[in-house]
Protein backbone atom coordinates (compact mmCIF):
# COMPACT_ATOMS: atom_id res chain seq x y z
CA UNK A 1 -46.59 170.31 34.16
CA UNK A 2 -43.84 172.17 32.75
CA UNK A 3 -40.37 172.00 34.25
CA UNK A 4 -39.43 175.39 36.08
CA UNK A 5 -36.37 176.95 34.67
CA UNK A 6 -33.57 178.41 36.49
CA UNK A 7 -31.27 180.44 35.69
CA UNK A 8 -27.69 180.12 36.94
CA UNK A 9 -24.86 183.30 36.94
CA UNK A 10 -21.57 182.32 37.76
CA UNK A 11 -18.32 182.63 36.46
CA UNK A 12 -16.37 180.14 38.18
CA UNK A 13 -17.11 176.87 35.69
CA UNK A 14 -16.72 174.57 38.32
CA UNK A 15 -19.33 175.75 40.78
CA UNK A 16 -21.15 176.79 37.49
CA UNK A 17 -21.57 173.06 37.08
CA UNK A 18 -21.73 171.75 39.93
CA UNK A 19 -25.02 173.69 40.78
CA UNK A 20 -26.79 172.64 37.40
CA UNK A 21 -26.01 169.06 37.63
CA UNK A 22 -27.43 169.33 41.15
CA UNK A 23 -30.73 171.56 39.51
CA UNK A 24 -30.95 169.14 37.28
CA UNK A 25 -30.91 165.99 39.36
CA UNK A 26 -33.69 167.47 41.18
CA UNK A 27 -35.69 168.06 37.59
CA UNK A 28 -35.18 171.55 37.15
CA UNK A 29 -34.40 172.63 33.67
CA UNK A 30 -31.18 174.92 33.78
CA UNK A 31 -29.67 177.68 31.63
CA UNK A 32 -26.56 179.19 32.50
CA UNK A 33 -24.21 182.84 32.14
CA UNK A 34 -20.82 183.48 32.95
CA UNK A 35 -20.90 187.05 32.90
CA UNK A 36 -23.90 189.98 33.89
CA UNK A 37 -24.09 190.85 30.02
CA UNK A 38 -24.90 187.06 28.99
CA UNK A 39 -27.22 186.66 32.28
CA UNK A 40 -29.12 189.66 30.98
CA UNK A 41 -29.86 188.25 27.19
CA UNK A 42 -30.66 185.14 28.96
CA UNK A 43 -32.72 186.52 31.40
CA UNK A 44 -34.71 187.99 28.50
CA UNK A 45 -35.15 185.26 26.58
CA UNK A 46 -34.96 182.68 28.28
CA UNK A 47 -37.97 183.83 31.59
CA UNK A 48 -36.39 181.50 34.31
CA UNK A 49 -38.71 181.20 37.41
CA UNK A 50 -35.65 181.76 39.35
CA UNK A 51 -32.11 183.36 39.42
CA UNK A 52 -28.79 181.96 41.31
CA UNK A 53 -26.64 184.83 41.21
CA UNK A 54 -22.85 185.15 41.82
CA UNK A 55 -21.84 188.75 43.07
CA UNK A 56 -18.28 188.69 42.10
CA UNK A 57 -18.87 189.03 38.34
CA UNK A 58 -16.00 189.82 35.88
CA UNK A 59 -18.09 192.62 33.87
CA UNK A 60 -19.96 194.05 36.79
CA UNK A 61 -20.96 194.16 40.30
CA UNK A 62 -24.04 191.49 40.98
CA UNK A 63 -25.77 194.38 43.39
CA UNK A 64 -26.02 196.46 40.05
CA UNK A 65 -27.33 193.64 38.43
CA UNK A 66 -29.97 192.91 40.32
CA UNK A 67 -31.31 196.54 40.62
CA UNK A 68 -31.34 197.04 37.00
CA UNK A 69 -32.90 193.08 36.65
CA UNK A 70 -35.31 194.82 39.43
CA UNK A 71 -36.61 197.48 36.86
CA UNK A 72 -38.47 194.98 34.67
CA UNK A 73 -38.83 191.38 36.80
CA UNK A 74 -40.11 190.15 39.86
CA UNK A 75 -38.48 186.75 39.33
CA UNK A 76 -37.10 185.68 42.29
CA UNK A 77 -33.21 186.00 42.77
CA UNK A 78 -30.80 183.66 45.04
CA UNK A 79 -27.64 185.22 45.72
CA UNK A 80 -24.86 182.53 46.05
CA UNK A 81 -21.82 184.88 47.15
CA UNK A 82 -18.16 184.59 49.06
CA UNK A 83 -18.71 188.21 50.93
CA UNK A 84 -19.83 186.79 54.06
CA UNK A 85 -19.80 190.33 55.93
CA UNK A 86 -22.97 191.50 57.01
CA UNK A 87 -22.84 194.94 54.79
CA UNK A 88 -22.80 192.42 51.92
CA UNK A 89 -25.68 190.65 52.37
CA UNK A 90 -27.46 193.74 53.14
CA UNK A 91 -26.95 195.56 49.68
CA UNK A 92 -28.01 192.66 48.30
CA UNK A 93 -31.25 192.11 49.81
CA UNK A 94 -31.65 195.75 49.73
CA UNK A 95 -31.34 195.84 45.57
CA UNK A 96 -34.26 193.82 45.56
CA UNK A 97 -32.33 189.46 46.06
CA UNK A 98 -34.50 187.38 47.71
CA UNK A 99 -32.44 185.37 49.85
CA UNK A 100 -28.74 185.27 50.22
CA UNK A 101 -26.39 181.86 50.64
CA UNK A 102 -22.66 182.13 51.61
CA UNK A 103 -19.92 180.31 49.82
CA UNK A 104 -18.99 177.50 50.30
CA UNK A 105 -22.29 176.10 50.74
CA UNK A 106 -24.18 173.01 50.69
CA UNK A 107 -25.67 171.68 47.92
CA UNK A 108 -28.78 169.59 50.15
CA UNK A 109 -29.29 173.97 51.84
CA UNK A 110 -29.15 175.35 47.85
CA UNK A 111 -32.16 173.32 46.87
CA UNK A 112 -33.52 173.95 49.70
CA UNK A 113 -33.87 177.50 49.49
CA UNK A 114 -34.37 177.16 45.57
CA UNK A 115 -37.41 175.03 46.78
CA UNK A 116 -38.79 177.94 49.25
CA UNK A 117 -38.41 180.61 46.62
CA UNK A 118 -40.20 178.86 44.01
CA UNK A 119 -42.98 177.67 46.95
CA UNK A 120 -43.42 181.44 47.60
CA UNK A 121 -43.92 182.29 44.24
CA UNK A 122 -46.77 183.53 42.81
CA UNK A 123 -48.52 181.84 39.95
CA UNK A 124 -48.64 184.60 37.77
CA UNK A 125 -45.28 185.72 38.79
CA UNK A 126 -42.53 186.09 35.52
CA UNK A 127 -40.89 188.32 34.24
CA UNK A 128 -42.36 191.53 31.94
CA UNK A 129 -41.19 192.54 28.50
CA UNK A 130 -37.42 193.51 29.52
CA UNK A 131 -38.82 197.32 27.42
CA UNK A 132 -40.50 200.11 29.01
CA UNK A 133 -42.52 202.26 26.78
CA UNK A 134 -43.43 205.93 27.22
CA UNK A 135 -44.20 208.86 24.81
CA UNK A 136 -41.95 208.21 22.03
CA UNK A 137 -39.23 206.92 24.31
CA UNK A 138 -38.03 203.13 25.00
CA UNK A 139 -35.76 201.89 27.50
CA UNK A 140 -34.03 198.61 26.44
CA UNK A 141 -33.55 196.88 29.89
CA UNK A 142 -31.40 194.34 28.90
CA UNK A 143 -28.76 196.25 26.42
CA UNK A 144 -29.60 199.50 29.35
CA UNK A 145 -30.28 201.90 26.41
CA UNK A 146 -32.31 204.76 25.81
CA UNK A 147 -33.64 205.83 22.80
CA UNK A 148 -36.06 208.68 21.28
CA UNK A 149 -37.95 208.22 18.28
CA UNK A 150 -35.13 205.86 17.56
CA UNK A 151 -32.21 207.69 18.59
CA UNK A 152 -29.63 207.14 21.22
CA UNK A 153 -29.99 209.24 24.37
CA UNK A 154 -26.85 209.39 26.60
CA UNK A 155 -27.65 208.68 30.05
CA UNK A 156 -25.14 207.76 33.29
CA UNK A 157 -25.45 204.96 34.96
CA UNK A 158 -27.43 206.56 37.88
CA UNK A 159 -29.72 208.34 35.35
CA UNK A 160 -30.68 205.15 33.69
CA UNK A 161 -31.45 203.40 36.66
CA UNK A 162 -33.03 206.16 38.16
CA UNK A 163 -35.30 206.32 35.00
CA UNK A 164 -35.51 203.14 34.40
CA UNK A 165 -36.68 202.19 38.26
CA UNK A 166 -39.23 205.26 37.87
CA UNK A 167 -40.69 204.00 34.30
CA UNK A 168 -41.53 200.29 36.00
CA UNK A 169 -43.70 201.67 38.09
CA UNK A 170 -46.28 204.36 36.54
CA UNK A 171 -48.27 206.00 38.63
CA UNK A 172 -46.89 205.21 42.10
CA UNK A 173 -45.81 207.46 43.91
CA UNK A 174 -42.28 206.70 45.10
CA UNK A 175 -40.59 207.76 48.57
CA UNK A 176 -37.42 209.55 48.64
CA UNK A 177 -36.22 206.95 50.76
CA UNK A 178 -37.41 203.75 48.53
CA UNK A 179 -35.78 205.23 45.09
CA UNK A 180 -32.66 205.96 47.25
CA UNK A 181 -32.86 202.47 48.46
CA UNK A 182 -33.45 200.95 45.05
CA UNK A 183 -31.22 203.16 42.84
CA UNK A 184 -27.88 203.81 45.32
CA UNK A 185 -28.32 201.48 47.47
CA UNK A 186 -29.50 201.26 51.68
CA UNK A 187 -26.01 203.61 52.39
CA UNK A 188 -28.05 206.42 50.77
CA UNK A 189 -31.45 206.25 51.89
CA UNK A 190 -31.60 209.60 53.82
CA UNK A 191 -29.53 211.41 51.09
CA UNK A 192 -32.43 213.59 48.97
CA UNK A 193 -30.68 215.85 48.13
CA UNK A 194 -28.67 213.85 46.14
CA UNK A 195 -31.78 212.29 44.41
CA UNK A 196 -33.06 215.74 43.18
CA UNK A 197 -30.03 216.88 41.50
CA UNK A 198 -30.04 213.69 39.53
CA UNK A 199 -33.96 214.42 39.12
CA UNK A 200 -33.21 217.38 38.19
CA UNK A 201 -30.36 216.01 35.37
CA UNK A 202 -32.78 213.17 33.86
CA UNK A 203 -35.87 215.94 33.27
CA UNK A 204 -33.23 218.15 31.41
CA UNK A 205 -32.76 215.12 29.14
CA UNK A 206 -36.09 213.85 29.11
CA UNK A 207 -38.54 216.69 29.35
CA UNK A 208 -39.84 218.82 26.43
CA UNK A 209 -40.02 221.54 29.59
CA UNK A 210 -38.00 220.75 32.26
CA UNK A 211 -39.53 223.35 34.29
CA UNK A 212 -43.00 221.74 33.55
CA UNK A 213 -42.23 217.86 33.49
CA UNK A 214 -44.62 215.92 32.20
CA UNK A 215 -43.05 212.44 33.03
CA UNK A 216 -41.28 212.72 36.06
CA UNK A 217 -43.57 214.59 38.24
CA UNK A 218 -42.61 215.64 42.58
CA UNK A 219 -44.97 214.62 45.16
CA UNK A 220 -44.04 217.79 47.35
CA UNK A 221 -42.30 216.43 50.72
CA UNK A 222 -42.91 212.72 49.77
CA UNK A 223 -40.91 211.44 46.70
CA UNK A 224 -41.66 211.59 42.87
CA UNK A 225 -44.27 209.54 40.60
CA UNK A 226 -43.69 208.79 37.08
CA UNK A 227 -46.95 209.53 34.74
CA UNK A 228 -45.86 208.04 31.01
């Protein structure tokens, strides 16, 4: 059988290492990132079976990471992290990580878990095509760029996520409380109003008619489902 590949995000060098040579000892193959940009291309490219994830990353948060990551993979994501407060590990989990390991940590508990995640995984589990297709649009997940017919579309950050969350799942109708969840975070889960003003933003960009979307469509007093 293959080896399973993981893939490891940290940006201290010494932990960095520490954890592969461990991954490694216990015949894992390992790839490694130092930063959320590199983890991304690698991510990509490389299809790990599994992610161990830093938080504190010197280009961007690890929580953002792994909602974006979240858009386009089901791959299952380990956070290794030094915020031991409760709030912490909640965001986390809530952004879609899988299970959640304090620093410092054990390396015998690390492979451990590693072990569980990849026992709970399914065999046809991996990651999609990190592009979503719709109309004449395409969302690069990994560079986080919109384009239509070829040409740059300028979304924020929320918008892209928002969109991008919404174009992974096609046809499914999503609550107002599980794109809250997934896009802003569990702090914002009874906030709608909030969601349909940025709704309301992304079909003005989107939408040939924003008063008739095509794409982004409301499921009255439920949430919103995305037809491509």
């Amino acid at each position: 059988m293959d080896m399973e590949t993981i893939l490891i995000v940290e940006d201290e060098q010494q932990i960095r290492e520490a954890v592969a040579m461990a991954l490694q000892c216990e015949g894992f193959n390992v790839c490694e990132a130092g930063t959320a940009s590199h983890a991304a291309v690698q991510a990509a490219t490389r299809q790990p079976d599994l992610l161990v994830l830093d938080l504190g990353l010197p280009d961007r948060d690890g929580v953002d990471f792994v909602r974006d990551y979240r858009a386009w993979s089901t791959t299952p994501i380990l956070v290794l992290s030094a915020r031991s407060e409760e709030g912490s590990k909640v965001d986390a989990l809530d952004a879609g990580a899988d299970d959640y390991l304090t620093k410092p940590f054990g390396i015998a508990e690390l492979l451990a878990r590693v072990r569980a995640l990849l026992r709970r995984r399914q065999p046809d589990q991996q990651a999609s095509l990190p592009t979503l297709l719709f109309g004449d649009y395409l969302i690069d997940c990994v560079n986080r760029v919109v384009t239509r017919a070829g040409v740059a579309i300028h979304l924020t950050q929320i918008e892209y996520r928002l969109l991008a969350f919404l174009a992974a799942n096609p046809g499914r109708v999503l609550t107002h409380r599980h794109l809250l969840s997934q896009v802003w975070g569990g702090q914002a889960v009874e906030n709608h109003q909030y969601l349909r003003v940025y709704v309301g933003h992304l079909r003005q960009k989107i939408e040939d008619n924003p008063a008739q979307p095509r794409h982004i469509l409301t499921e009255i007093g439920v949430g919103y489902r995305f037809q491509p």
